[in-house]
C-alpha atoms as a PDB file:
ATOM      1  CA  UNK A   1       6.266  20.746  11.819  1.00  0.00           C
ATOM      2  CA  UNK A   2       9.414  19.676  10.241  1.00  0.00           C
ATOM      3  CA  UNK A   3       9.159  16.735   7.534  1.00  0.00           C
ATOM      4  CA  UNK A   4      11.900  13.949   6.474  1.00  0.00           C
ATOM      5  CA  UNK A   5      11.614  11.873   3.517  1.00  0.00           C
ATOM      6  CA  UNK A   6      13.482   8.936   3.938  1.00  0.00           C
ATOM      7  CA  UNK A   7      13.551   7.190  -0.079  1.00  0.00           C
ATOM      8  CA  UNK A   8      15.050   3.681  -1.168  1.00  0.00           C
ATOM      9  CA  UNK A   9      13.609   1.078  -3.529  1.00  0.00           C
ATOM     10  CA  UNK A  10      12.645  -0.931  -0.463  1.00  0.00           C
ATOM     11  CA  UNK A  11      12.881  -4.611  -2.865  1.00  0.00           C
ATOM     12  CA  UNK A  12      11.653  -5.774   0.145  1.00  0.00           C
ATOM     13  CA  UNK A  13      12.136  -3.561   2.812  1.00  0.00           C
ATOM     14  CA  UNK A  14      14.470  -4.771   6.000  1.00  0.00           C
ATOM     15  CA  UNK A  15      14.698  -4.628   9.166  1.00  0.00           C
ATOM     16  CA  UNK A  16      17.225  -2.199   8.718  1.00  0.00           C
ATOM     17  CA  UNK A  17      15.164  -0.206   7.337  1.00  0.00           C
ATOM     18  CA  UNK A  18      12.609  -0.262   9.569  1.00  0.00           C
ATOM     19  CA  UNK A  19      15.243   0.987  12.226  1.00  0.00           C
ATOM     20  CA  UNK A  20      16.697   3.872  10.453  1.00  0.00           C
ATOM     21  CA  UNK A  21      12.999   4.801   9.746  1.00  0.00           C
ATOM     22  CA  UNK A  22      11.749   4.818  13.483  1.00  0.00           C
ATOM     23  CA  UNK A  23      15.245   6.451  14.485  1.00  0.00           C
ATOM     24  CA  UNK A  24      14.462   8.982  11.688  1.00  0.00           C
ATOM     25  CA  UNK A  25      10.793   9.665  13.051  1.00  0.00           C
ATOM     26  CA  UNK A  26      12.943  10.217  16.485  1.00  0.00           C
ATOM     27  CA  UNK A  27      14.530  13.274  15.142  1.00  0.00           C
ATOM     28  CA  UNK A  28      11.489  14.847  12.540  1.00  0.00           C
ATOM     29  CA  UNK A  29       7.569  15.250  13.202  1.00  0.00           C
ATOM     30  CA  UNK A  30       6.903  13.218  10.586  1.00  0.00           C
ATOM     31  CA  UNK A  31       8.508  10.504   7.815  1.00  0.00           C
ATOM     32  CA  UNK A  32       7.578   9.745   4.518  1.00  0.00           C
ATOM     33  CA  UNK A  33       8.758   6.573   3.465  1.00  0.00           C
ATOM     34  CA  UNK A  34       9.562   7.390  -0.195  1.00  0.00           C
ATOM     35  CA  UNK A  35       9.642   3.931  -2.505  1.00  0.00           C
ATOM     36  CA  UNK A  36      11.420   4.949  -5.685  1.00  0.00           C
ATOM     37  CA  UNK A  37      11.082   3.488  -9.132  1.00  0.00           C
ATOM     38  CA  UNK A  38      13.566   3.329 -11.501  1.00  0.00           C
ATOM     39  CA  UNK A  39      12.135   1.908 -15.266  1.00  0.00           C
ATOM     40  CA  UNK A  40      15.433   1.305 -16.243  1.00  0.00           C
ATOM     41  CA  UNK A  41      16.166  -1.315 -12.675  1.00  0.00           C
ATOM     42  CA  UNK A  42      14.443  -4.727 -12.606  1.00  0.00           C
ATOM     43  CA  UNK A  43      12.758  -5.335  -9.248  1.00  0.00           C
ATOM     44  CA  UNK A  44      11.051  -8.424  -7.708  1.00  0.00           C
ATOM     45  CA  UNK A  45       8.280  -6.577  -6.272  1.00  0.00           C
ATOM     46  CA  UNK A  46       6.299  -4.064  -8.736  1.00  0.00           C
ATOM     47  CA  UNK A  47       5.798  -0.441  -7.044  1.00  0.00           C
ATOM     48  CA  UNK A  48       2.532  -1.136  -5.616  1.00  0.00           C
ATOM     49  CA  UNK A  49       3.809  -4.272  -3.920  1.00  0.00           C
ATOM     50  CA  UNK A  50       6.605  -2.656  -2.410  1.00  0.00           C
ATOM     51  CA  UNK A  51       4.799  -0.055  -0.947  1.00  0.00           C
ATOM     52  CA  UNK A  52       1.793  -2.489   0.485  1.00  0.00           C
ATOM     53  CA  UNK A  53       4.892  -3.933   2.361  1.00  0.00           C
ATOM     54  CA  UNK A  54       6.268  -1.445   3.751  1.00  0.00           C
ATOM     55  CA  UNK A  55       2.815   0.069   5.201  1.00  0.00           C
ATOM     56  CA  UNK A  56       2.580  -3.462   6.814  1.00  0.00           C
ATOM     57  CA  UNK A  57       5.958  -3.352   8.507  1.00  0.00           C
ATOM     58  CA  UNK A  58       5.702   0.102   9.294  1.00  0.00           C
ATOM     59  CA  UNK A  59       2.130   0.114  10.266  1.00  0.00           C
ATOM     60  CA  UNK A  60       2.313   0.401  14.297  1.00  0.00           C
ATOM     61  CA  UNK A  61       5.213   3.529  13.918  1.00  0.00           C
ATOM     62  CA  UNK A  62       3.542   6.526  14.702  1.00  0.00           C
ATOM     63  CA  UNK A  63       3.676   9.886  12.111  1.00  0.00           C
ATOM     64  CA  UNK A  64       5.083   7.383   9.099  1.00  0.00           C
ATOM     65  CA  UNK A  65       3.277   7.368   6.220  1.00  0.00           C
ATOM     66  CA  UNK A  66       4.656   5.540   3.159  1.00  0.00           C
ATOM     67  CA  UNK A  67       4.790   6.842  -0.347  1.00  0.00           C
ATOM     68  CA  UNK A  68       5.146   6.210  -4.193  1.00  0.00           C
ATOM     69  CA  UNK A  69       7.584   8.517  -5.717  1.00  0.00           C
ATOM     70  CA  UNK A  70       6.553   9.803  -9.085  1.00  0.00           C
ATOM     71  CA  UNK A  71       9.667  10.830 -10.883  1.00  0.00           C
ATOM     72  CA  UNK A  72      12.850  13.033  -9.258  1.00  0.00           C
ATOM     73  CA  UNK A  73      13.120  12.740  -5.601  1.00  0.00           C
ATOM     74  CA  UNK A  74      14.599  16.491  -5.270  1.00  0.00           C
ATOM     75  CA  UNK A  75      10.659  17.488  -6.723  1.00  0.00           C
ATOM     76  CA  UNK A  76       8.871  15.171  -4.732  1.00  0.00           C
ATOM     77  CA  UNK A  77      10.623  16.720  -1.859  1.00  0.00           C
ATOM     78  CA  UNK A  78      10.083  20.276  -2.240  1.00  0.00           C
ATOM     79  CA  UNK A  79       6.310  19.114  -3.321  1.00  0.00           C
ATOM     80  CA  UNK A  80       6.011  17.062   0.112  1.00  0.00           C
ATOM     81  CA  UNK A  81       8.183  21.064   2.035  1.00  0.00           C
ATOM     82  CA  UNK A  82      10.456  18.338   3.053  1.00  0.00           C
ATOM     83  CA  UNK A  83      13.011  19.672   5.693  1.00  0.00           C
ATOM     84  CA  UNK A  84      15.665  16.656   5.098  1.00  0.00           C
ATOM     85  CA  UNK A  85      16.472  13.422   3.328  1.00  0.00           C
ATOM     86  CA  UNK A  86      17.581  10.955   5.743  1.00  0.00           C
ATOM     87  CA  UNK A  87      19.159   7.832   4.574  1.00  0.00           C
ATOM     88  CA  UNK A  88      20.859   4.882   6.425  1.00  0.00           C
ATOM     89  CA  UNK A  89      24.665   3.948   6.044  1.00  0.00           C
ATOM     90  CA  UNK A  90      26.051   0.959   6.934  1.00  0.00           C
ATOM     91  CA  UNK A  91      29.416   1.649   6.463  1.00  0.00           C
ATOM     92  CA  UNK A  92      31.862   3.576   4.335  1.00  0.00           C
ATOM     93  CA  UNK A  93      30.529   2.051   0.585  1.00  0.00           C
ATOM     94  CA  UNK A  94      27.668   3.057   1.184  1.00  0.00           C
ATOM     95  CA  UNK A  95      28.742   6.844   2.332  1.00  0.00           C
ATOM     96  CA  UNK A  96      30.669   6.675  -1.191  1.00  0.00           C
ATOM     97  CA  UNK A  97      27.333   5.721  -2.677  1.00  0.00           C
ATOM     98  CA  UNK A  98      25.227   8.051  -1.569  1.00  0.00           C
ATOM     99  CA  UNK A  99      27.238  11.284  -0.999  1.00  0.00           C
ATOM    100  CA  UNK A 100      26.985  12.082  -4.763  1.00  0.00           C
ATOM    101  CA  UNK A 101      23.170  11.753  -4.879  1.00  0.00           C
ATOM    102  CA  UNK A 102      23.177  14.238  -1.743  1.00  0.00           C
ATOM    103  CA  UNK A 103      24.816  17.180  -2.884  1.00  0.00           C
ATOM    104  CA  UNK A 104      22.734  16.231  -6.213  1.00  0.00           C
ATOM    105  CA  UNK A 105      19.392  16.872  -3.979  1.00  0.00           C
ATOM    106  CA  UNK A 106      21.210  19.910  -2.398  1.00  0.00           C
ATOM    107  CA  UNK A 107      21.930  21.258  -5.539  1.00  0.00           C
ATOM    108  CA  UNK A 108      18.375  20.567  -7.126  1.00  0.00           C
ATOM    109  CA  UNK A 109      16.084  21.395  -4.215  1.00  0.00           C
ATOM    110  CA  UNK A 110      18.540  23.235  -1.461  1.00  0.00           C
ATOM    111  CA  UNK A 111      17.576  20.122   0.550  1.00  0.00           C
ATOM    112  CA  UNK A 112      19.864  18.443   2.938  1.00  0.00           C
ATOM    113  CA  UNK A 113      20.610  14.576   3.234  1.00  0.00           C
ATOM    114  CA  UNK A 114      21.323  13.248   7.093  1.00  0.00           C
ATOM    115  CA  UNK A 115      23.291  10.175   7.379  1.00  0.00           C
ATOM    116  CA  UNK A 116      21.967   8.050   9.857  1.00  0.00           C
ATOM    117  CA  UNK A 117      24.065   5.044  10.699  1.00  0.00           C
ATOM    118  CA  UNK A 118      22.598   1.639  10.674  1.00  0.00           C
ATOM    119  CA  UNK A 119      22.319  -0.733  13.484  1.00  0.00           C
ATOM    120  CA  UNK A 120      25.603  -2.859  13.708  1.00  0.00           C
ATOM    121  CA  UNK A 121      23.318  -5.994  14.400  1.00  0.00           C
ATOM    122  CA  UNK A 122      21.820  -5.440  11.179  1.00  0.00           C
ATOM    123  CA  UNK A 123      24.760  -3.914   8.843  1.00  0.00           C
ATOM    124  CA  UNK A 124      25.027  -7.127   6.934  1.00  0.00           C
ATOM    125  CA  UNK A 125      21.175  -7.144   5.705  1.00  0.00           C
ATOM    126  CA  UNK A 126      20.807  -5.682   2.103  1.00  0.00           C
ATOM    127  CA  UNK A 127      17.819  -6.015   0.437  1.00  0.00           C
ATOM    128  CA  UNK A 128      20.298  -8.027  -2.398  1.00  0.00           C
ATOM    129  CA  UNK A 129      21.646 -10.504  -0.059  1.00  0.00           C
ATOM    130  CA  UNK A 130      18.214 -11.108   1.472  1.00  0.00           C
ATOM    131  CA  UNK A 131      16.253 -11.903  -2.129  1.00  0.00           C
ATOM    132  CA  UNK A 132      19.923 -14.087  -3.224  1.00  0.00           C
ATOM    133  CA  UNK A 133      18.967 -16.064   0.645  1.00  0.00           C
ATOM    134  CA  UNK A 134      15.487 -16.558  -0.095  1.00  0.00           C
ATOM    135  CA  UNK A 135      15.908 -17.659  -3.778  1.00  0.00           C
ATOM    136  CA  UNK A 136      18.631 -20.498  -2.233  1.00  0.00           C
ATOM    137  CA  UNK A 137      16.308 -21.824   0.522  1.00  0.00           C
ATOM    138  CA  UNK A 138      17.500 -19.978   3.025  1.00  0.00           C
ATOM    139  CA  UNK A 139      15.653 -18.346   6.128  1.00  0.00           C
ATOM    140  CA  UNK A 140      14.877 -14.538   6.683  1.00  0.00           C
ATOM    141  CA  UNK A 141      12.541 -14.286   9.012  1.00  0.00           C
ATOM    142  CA  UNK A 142      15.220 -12.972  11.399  1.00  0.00           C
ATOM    143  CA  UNK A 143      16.109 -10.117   8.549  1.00  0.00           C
ATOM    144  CA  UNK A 144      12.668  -8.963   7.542  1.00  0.00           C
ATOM    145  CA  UNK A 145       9.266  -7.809   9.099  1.00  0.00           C
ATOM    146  CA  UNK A 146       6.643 -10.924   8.692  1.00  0.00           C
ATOM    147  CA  UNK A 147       4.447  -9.794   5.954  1.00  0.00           C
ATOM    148  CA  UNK A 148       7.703  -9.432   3.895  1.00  0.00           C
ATOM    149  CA  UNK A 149       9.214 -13.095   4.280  1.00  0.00           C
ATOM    150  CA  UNK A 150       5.768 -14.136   3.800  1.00  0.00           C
ATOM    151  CA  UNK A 151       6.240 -12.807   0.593  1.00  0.00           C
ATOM    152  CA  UNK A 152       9.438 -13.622   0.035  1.00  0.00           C
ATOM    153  CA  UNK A 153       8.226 -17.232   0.425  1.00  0.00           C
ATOM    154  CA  UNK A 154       5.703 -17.056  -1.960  1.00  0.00           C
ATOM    155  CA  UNK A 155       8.086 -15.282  -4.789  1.00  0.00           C
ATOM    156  CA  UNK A 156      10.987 -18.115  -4.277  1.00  0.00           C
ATOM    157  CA  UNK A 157       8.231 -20.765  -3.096  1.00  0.00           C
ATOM    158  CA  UNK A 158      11.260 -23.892  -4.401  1.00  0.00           C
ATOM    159  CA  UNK A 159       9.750 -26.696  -6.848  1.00  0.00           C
ATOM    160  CA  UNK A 160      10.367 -30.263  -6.917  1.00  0.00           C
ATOM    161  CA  UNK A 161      13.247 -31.684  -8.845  1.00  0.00           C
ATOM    162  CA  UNK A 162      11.898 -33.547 -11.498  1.00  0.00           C
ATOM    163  CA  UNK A 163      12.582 -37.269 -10.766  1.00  0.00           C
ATOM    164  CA  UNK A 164      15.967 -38.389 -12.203  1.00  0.00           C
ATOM    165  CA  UNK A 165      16.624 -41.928 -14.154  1.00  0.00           C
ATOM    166  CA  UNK A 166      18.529 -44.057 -11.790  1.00  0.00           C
ATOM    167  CA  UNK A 167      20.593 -46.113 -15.011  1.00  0.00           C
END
């Protein structure tokens, strides 16, 4: 039964990742969803949060299961007998992002990363621009599975002005 891990931060998780996920579960037996935490990043969702949302949006995608990484993702993949790392591209920044941390895992664990690119209807959706949308009053619900605008909404919920002297 081969394995793929496919890691982010998911602050929230997108629709874009949702596709490279069930594209990734195409090609493997089974997908973790791997949420990573990095102490030293500042996230709008804590840990738990993030990975409550993406076993909502991911909920109905057959052999997924989502998962809190501990510490090095090159461990928690030879812990897991991961067979690959798969990880979405948009375009060529982020190739030049994540080509270092690949041969990084290769080198660590002998494990192999699998570029998988992105849906051109959904290249412009970052998890970045969606939270900087949100916290300007914009819509997402077009950009993100349900349970995550819903939270979105709450996080960014806008509050009134306070009521300005006319003189």
């Amino acid at each position: 039964m081969s394995l793929a891990v496919c890691p982010g931060s998911y602050d929230p998780i997108t629709l874009g990742h949702v596709d490279v996920v069930r594209r990734a579960r195409a090609m493997f037996d089974e997908v973790v969803v791997a949420v990573a935490h990095n102490p030293a990043k500042r996230y709008l969702f804590s840990p738990e949060r993030r990975v409550e949302l993406a076993r909502e949006a991911l909920a109905g995608v057959d052999g997924v299961r989502v998962a809190l990484v501990p510490g090095l993702l090159a461990r928690y993949c030879a812990d897991v007998g991961a067979a690959a790392i798969v990880k979405g591209l948009r375009g060529a920044a982020d190739f030049d992002a994540e080509q270092s941390m690949a041969l990084m895992n290769r080198h660590l664990a002998g494990i192999e990363t699998v570029f998988v690119m992105g849906d051109p209807g959904l290249g412009h959706v970052a998890s970045s621009l969606v939270k900087d949308v949100v916290s300007h009053g914009g819509q997402v619900d077009d950009l993100v599975p349900p349970a995550v605008a819903a939270a979105l909404r709450e996080v960014f919920t806008p509050t009134a002005e306070p009521a300005g002297d006319d003189r």
